[in-house]
Structure formats: C-alpha cells, structure tokens
N, C-alpha and C. Protein backbone atom coordinates (compact mmCIF):
# COMPACT_ATOMS: atom_id res chain seq x y z
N UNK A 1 -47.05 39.83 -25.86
CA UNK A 1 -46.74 40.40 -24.57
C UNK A 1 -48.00 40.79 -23.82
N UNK A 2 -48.79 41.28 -24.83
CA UNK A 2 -50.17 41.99 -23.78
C UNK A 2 -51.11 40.41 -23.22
N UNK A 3 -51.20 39.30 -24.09
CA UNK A 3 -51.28 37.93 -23.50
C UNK A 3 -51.11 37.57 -22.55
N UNK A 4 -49.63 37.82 -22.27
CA UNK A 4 -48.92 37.31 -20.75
C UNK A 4 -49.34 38.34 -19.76
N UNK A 5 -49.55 39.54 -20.24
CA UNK A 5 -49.87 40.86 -18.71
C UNK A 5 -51.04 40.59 -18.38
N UNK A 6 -52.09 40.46 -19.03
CA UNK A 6 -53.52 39.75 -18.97
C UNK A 6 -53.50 38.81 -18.33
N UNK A 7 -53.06 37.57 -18.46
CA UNK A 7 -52.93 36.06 -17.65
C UNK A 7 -52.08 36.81 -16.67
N UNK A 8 -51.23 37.14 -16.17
CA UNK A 8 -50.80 37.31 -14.93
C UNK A 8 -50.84 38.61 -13.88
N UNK A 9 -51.89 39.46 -15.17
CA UNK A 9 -53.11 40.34 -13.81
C UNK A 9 -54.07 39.40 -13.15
N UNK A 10 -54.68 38.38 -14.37
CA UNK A 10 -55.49 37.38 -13.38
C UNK A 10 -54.77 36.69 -12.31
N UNK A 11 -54.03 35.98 -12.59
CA UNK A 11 -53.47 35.12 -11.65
C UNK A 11 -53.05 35.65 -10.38
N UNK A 12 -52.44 37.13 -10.43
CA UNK A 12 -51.80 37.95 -9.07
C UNK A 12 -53.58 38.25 -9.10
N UNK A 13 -54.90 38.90 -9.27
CA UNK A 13 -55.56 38.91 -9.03
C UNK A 13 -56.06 37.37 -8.13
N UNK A 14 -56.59 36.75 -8.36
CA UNK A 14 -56.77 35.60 -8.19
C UNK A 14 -56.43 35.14 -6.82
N UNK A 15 -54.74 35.43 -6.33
CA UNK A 15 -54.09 34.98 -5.47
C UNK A 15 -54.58 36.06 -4.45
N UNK A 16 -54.20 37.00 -4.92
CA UNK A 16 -54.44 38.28 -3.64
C UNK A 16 -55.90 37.66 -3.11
N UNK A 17 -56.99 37.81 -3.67
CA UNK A 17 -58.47 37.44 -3.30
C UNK A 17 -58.37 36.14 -2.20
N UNK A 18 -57.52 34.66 -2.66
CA UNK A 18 -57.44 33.69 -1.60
C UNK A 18 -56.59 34.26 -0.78
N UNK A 19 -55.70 35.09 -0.75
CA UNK A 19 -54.87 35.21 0.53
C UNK A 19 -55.42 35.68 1.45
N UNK A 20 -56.90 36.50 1.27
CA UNK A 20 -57.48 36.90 1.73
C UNK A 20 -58.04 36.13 3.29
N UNK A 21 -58.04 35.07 2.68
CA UNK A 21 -59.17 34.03 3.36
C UNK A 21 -58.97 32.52 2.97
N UNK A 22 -57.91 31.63 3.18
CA UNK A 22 -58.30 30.73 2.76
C UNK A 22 -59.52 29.49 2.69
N UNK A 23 -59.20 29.05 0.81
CA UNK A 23 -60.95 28.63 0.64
C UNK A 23 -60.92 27.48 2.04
N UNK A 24 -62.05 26.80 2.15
CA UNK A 24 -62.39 25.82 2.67
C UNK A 24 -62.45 24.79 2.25
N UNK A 25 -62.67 24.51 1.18
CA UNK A 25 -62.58 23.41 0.08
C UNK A 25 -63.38 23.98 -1.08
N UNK A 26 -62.88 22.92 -1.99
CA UNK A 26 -62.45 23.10 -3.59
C UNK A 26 -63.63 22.31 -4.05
N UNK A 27 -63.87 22.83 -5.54
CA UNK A 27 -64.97 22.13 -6.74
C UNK A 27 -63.98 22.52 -7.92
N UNK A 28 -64.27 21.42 -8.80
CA UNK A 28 -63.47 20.89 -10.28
C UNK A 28 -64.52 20.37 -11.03
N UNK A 29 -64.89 21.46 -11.86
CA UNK A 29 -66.30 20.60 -12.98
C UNK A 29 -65.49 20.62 -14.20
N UNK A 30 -66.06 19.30 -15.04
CA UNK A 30 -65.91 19.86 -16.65
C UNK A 30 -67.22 19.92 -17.27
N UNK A 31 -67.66 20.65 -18.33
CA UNK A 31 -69.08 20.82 -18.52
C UNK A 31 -68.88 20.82 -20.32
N UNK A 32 -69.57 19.77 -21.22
CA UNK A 32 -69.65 19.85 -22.61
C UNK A 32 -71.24 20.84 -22.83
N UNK A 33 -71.38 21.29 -23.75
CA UNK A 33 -72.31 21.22 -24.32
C UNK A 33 -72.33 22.78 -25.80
N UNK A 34 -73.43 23.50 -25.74
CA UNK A 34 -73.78 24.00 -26.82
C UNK A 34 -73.55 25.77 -26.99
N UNK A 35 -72.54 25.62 -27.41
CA UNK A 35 -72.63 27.84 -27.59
C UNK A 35 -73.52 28.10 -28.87
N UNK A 36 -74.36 29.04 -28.29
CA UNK A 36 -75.91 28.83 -28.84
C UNK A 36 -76.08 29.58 -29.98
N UNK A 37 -74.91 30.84 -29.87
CA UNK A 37 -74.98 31.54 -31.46
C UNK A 37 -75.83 32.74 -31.36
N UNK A 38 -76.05 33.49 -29.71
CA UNK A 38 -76.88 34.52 -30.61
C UNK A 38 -77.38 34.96 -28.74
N UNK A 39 -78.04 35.70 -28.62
CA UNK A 39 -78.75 37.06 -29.66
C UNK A 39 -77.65 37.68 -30.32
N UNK A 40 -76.29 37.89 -29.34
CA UNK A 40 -75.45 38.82 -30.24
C UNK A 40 -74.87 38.67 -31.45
N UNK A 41 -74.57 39.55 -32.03
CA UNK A 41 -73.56 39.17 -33.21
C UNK A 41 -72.59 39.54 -33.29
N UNK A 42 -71.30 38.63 -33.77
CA UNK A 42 -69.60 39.45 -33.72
C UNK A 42 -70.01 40.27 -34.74
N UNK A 43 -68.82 41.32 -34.64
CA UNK A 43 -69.00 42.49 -35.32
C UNK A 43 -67.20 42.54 -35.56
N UNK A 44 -66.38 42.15 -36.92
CA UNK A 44 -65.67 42.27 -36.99
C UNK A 44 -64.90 43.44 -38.10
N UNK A 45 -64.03 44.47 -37.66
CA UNK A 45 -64.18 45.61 -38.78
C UNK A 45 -65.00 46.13 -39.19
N UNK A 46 -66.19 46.68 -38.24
CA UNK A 46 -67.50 47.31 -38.08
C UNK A 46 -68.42 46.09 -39.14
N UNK A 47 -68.24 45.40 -39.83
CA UNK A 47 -69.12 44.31 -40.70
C UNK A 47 -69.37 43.11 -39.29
N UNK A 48 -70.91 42.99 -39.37
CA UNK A 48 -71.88 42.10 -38.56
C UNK A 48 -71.82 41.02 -39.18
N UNK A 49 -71.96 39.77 -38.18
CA UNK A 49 -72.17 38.62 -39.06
C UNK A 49 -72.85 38.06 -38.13
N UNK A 50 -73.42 36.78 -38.33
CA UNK A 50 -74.30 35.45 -37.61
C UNK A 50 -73.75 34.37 -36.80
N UNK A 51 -73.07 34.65 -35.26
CA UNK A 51 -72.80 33.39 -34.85
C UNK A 51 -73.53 31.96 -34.84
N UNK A 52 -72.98 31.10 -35.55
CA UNK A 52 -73.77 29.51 -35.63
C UNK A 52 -73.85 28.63 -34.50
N UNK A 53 -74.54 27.72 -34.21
CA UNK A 53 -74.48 27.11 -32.83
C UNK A 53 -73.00 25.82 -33.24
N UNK A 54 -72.43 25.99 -32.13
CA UNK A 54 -71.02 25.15 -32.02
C UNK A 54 -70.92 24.55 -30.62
N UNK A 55 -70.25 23.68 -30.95
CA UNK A 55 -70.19 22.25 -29.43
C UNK A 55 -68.95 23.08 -28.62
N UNK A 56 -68.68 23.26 -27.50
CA UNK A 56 -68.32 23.74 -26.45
C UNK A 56 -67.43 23.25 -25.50
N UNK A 57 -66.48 23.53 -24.39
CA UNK A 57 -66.12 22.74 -23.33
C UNK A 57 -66.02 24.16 -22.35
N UNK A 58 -65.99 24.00 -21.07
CA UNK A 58 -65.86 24.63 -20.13
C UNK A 58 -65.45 23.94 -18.59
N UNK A 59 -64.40 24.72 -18.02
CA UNK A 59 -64.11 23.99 -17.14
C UNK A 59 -63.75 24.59 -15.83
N UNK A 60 -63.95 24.65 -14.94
CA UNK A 60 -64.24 25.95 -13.76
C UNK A 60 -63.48 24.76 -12.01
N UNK A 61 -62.16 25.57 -11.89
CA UNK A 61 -62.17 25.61 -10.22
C UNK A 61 -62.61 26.63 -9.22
N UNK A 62 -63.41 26.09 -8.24
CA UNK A 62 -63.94 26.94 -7.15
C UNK A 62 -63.38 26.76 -6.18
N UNK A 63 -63.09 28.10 -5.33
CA UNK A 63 -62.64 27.68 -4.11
C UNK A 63 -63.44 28.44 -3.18
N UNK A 64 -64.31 27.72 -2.34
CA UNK A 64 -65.46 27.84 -1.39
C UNK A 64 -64.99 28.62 0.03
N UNK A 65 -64.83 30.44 -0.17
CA UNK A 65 -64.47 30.98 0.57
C UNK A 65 -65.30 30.79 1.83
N UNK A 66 -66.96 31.15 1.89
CA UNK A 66 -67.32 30.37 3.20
C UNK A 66 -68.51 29.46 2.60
N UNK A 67 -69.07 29.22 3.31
CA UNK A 67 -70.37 28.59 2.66
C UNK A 67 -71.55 28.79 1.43
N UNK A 68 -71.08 29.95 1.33
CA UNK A 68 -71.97 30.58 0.75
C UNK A 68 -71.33 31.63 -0.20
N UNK A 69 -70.37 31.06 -0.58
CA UNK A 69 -69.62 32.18 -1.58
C UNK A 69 -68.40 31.15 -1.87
N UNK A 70 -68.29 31.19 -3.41
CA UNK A 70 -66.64 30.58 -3.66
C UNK A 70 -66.47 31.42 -4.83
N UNK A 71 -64.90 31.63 -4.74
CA UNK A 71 -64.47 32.30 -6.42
C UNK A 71 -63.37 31.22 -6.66
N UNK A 72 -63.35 31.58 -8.38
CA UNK A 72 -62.47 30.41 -8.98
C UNK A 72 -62.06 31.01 -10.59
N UNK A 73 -61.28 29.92 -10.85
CA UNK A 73 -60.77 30.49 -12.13
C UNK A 73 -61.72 29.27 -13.06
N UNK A 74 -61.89 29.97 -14.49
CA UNK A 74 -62.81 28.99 -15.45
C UNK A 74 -61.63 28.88 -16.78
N UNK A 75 -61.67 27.85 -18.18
CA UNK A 75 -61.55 27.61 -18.87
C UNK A 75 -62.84 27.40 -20.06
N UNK A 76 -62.86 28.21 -21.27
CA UNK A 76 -63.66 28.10 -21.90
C UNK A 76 -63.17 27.88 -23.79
N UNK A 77 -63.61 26.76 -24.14
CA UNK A 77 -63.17 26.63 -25.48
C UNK A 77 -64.48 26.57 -26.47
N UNK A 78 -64.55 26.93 -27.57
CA UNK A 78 -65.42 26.45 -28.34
C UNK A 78 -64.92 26.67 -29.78
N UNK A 79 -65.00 25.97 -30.81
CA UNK A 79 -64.59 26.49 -32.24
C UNK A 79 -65.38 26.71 -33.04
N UNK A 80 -66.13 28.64 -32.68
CA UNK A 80 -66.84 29.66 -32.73
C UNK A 80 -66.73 29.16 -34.47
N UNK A 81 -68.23 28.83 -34.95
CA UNK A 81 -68.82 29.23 -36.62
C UNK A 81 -69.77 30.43 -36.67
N UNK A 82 -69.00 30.95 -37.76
CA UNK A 82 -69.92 32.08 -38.08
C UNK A 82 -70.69 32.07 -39.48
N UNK A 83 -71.78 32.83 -39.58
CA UNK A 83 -72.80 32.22 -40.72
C UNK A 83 -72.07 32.66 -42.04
N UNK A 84 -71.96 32.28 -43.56
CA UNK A 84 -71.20 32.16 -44.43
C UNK A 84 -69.69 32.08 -44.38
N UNK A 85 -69.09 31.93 -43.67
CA UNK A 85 -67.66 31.59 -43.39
C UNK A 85 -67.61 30.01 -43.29
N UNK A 86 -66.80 29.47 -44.28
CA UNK A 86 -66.78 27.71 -43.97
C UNK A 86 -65.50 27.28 -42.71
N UNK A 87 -64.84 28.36 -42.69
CA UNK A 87 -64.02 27.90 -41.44
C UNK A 87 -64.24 28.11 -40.31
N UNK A 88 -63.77 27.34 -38.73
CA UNK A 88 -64.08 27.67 -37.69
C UNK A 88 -62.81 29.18 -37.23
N UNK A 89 -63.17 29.70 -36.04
CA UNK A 89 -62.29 30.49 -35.40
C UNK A 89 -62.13 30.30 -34.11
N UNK A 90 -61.44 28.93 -33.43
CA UNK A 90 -61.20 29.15 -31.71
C UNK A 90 -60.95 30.00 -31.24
N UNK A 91 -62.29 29.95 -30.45
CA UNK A 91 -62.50 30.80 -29.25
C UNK A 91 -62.20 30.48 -27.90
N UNK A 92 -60.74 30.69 -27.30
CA UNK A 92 -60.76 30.45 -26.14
C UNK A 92 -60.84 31.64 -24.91
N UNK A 93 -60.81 31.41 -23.53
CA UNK A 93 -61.57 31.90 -22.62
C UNK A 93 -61.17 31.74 -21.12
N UNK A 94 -60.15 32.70 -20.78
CA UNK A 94 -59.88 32.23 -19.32
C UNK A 94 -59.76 33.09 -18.06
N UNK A 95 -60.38 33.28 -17.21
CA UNK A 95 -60.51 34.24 -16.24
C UNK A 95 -60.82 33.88 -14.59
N UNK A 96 -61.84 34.89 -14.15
CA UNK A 96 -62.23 34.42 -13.09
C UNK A 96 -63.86 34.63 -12.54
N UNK A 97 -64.09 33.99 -11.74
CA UNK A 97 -65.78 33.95 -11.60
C UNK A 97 -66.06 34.01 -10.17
N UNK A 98 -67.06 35.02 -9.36
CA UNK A 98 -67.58 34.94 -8.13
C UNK A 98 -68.89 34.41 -8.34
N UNK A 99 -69.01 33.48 -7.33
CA UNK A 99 -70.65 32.75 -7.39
C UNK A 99 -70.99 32.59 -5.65
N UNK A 100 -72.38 33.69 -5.47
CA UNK A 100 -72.86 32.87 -4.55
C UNK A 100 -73.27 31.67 -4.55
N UNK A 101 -73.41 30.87 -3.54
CA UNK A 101 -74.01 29.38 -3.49
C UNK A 101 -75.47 29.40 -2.67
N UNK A 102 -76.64 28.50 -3.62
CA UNK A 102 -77.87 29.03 -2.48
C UNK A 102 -78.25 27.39 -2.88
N UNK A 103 -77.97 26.89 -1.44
CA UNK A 103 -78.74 25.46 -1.06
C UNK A 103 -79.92 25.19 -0.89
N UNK A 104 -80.68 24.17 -1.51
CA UNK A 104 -81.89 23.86 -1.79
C UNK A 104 -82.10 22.92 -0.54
N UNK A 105 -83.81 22.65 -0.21
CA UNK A 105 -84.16 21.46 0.44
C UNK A 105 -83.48 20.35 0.03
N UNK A 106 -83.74 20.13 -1.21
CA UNK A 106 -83.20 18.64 -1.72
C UNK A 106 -81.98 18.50 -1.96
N UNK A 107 -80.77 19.29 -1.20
CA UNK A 107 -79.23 19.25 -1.28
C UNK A 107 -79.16 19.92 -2.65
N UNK A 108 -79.78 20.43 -3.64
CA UNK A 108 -78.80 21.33 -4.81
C UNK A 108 -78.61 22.54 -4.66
N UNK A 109 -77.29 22.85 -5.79
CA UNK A 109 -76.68 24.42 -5.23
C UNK A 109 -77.44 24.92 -6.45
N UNK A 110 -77.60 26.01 -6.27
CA UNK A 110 -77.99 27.37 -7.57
C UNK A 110 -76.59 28.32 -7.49
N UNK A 111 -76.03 28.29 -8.53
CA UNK A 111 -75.07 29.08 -8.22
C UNK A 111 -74.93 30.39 -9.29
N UNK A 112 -75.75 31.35 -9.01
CA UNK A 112 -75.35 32.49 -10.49
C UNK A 112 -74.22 33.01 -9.43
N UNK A 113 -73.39 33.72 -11.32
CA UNK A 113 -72.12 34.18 -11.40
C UNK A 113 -71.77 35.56 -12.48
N UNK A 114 -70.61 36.10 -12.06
CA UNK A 114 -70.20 36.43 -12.74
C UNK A 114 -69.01 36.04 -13.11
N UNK A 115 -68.62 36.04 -14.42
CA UNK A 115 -67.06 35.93 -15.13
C UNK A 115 -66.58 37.10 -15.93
N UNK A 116 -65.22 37.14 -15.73
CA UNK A 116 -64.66 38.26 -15.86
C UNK A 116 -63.08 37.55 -16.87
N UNK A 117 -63.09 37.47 -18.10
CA UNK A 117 -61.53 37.48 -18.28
C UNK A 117 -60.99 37.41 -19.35
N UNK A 118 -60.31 36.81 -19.95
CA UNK A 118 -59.13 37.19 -21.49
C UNK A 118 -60.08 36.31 -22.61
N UNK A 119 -60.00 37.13 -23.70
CA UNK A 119 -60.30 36.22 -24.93
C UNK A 119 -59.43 36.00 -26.06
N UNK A 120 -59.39 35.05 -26.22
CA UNK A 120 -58.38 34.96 -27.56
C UNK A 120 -59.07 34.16 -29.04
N UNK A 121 -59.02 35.01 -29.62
CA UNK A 121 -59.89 34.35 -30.91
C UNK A 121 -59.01 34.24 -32.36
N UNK A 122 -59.04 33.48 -32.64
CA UNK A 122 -58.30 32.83 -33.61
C UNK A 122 -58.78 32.23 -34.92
N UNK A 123 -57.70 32.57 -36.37
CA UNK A 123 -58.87 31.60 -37.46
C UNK A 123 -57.34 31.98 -38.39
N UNK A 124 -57.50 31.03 -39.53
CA UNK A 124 -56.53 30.77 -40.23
C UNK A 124 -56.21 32.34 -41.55
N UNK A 125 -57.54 32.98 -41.67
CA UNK A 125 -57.60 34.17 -42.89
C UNK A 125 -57.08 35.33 -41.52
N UNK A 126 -56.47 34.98 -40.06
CA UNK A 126 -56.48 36.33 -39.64
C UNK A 126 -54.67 36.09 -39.06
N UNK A 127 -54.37 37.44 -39.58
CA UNK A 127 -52.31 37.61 -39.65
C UNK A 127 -52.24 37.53 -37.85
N UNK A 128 -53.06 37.86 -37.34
CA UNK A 128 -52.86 38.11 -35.77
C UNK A 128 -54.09 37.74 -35.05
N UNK A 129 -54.03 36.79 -33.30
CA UNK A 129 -54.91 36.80 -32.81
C UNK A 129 -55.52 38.15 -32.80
N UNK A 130 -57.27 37.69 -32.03
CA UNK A 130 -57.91 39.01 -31.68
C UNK A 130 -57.49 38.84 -29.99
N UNK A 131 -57.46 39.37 -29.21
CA UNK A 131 -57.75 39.91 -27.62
C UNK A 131 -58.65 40.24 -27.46
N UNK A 132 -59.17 40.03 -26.31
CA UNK A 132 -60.25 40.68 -25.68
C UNK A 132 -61.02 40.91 -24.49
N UNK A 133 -61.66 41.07 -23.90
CA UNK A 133 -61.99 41.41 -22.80
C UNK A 133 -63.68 40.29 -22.78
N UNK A 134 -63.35 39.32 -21.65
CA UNK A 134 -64.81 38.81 -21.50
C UNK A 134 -65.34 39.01 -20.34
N UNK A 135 -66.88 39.46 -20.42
CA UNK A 135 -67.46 39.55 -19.59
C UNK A 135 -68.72 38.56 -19.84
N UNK A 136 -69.32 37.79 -18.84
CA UNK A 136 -69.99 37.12 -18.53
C UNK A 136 -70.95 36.94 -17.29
N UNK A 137 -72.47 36.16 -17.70
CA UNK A 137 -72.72 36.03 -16.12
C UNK A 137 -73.49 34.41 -16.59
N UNK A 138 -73.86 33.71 -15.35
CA UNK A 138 -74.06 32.27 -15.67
C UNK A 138 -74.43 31.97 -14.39
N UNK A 139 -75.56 30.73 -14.25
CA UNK A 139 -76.30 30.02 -13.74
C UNK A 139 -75.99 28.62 -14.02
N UNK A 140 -75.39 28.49 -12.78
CA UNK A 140 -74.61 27.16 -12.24
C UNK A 140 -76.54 25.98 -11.59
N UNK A 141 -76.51 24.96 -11.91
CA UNK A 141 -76.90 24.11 -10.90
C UNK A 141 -76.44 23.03 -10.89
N UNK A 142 -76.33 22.52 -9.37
CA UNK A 142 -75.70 21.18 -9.53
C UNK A 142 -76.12 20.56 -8.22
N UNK A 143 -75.89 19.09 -8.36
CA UNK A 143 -76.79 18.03 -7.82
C UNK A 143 -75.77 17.16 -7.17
N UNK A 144 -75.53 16.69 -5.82
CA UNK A 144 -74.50 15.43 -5.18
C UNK A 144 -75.00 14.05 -5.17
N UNK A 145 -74.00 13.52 -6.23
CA UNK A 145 -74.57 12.32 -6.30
C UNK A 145 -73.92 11.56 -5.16
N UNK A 146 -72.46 11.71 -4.73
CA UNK A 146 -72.71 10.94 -2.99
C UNK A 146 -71.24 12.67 -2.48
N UNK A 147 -70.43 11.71 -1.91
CA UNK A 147 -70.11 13.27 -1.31
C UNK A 147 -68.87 13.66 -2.32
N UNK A 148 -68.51 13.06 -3.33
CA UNK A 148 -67.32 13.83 -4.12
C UNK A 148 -67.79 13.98 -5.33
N UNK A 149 -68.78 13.24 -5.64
CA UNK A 149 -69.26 13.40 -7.42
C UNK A 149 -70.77 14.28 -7.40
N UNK A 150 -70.69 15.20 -8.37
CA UNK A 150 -71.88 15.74 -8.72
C UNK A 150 -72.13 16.26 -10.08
N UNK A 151 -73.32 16.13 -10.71
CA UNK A 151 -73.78 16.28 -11.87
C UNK A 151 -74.12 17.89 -11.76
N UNK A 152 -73.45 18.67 -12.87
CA UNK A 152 -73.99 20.24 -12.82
C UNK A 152 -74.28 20.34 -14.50
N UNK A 153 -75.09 21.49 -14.41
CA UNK A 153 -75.32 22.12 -15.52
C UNK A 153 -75.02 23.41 -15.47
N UNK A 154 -75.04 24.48 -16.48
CA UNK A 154 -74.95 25.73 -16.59
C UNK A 154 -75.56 26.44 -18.00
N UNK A 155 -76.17 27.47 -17.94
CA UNK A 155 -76.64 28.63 -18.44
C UNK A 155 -76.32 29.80 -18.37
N UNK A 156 -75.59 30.51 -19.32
CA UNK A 156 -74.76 31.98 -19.62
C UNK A 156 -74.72 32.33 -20.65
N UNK A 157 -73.58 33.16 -20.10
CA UNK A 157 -73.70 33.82 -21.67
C UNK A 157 -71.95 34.20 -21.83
N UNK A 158 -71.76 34.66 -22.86
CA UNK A 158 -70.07 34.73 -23.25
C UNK A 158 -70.18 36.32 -24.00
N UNK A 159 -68.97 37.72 -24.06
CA UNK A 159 -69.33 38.53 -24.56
C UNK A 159 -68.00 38.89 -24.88
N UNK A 160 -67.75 39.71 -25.74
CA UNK A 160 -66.51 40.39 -25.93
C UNK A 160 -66.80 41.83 -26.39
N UNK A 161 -67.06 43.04 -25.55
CA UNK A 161 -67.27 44.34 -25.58
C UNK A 161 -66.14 45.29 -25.86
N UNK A 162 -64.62 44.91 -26.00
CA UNK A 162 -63.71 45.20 -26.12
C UNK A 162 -62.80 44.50 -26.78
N UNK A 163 -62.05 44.66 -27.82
CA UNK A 163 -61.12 43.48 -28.23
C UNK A 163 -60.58 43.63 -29.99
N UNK A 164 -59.88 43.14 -29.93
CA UNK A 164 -59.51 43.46 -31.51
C UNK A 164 -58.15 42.61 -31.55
N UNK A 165 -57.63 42.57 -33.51
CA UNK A 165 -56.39 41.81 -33.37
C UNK A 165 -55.09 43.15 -33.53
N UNK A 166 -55.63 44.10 -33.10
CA UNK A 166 -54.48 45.27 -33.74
C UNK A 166 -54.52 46.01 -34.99
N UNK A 167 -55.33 45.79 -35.68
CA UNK A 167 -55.82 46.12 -36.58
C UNK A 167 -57.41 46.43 -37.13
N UNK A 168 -58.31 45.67 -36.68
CA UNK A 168 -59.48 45.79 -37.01
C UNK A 168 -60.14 45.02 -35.13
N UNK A 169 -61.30 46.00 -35.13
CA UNK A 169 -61.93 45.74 -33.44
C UNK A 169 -63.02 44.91 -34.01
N UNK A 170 -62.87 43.74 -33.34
CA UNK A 170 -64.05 42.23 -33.05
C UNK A 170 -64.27 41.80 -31.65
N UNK A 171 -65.62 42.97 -31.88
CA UNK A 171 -66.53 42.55 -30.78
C UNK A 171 -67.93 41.65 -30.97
N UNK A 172 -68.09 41.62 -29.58
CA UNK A 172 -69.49 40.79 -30.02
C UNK A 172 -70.08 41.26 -28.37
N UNK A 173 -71.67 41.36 -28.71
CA UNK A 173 -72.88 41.33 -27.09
C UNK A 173 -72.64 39.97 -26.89
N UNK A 174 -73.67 39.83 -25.93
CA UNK A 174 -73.84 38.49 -25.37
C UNK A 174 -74.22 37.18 -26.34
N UNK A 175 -73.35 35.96 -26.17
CA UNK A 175 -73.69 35.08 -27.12
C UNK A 175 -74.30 33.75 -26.09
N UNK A 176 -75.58 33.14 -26.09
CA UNK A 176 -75.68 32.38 -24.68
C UNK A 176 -74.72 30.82 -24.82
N UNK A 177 -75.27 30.22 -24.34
CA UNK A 177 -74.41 28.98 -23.93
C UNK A 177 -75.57 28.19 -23.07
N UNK A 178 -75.21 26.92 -23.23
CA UNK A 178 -75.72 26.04 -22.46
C UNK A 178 -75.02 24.45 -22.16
N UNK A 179 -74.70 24.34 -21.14
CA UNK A 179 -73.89 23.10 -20.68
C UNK A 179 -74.15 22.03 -19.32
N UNK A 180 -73.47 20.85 -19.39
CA UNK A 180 -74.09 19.74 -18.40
C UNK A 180 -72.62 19.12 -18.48
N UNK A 181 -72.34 18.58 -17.16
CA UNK A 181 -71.29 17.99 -17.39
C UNK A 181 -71.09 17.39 -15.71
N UNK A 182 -69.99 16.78 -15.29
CA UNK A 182 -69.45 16.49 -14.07
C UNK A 182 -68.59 17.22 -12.75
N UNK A 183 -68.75 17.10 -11.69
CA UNK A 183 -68.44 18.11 -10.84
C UNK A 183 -67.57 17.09 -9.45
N UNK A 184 -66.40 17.69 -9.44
CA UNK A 184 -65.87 16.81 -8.17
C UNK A 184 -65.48 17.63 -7.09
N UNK A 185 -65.21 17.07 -5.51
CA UNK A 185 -64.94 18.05 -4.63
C UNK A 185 -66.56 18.25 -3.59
N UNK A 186 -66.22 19.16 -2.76
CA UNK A 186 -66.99 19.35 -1.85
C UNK A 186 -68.56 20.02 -2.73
C-alpha cells in the first residue's frame, strides 16, 4: 500500500507542476551504462557493506517547460552487487527530476539535475521489499545529431537516506553512476 501512495504522490505531483504551464516539447532518452559502487556504502541493519560496480539502465522523460528549464519523470534499474554476497538485489528507481538546460556554442545542452523519488530494493534472502526515499543529483550532456536524435551521457549519483523493509533500515550515501545512451525529441 505505501508503494502505491508513493507512485501516486509522484504522479499527482508531477501533473500539478505541468498544469502549471504546458511543456513545449518533450525528450525520451534511454541511457546503459555503469553504477559505480561507492563512495557510499549500504548500511543494512546498522551492518556496512561494499557496493560492487554493476551494469545499469536509466530512462528519463522531459518536458521542456521553457527553454531553459524542463522537468520529467526518470526510470532507474540496476541489479545492485554487494561485496561478499553472491546474489544480486534489484534496485529499482522512479521519480522526478528538474534540470536547467545551458546551451553551448556548438549546439550541446549541459543539463545538471536534481532527482527526487521511490526506491525499491529487492533480493531473494529478504521476506519483504526495502522502500525508500531517493535523492539524487546528475549531469546530463547531450549532443543533436540532426533534429530528433541525440547522443547523451550522464554523471550522478543514486542515494537512499531513508528506507527500510519494515523491519531492519537500509540505507545507503551517495553511490555514483555513469551512463551514455540515446536521446529523442526536441
């Protein structure tokens, strides 16, 4: 139940913000690459452990309130290894993100951000997901290769400062990330 109140504070969040203003046009990236494992460490049932580096997906709509500002909702998966544990624990990741946009001479955007939203972490030795609260910030760049396709990358970080499965609290500081992938839309 607390799952569904979470996803649909975002979503009535989310909506209220465009009703505000509708966007101008839209961006749809998907981005592979590397959750890097660190500086932070999860901390599950006050016992620390070693996040390992694990392959990633992330996937982010923007909607380009004016030129220079879009918010959007993101998707984030990765199947989080931790150091002596042989199993993975999916980590998924879904919220929302404000990014200014700052245009370069040579047509690229710089886009840092913040993200804000639900975590759900998962593994086969645990009776109940964990929840949690993500906070994030990240450095978007991306490049037009003609006017609907563009190549982006990104640099962030992923955190869970709050969160637990109901039983024992698994948090973690900042864990970074690094990704490249494809970008469609304005």
């Amino acid at each position: 139940m607390k799952k569904l109140l979470c996803l649909f504070g975002l979503i009535v969040l989310a909506i209220g913000v465009y009703s505000q203003e509708p966007p101008t046009a839209y961006t749809l990236n998907f981005k592979g690459g590397l959750f890097l494992g660190g500086p932070g460490k999860p901390s599950y049932a006050g016992i620390e452990s070693k996040a390992e580096v694990s392959p990633m997906f992330k996937a982010d709509l923007d909607g380009i309130l004016v030129p220079k500002l879009s918010m959007g909702l993101f998707f984030f998966y990765t199947p989080m290894k931790v150091e002596d544990y042989d199993k993975s624990s999916n980590f998924i990741s879904v919220g929302m993100t404000i990014k200014p946009r700052f245009t370069l001479a040579n047509g690229a955007q710089i886009r840092p951000g913040i993200a804000i939203g639900y975590n759900n972490i998962k593994n086969d030795d645990m009776e109940d997901a964990s929840n949690g609260l993500n906070i994030g910030v990240q450095l978007e760049v991306s490049k037009k290769i003609n006017d609907k396709i563009g190549i982006v990358g990104e640099f962030g970080f992923a955190s869970q400062p709050v969160g637990g499965d109901g039983n024992y609290d698994l948090t973690f500081p900042p864990i970074l990330y690094l990704c490249l992938g494809i970008e469609f839309g304005k």
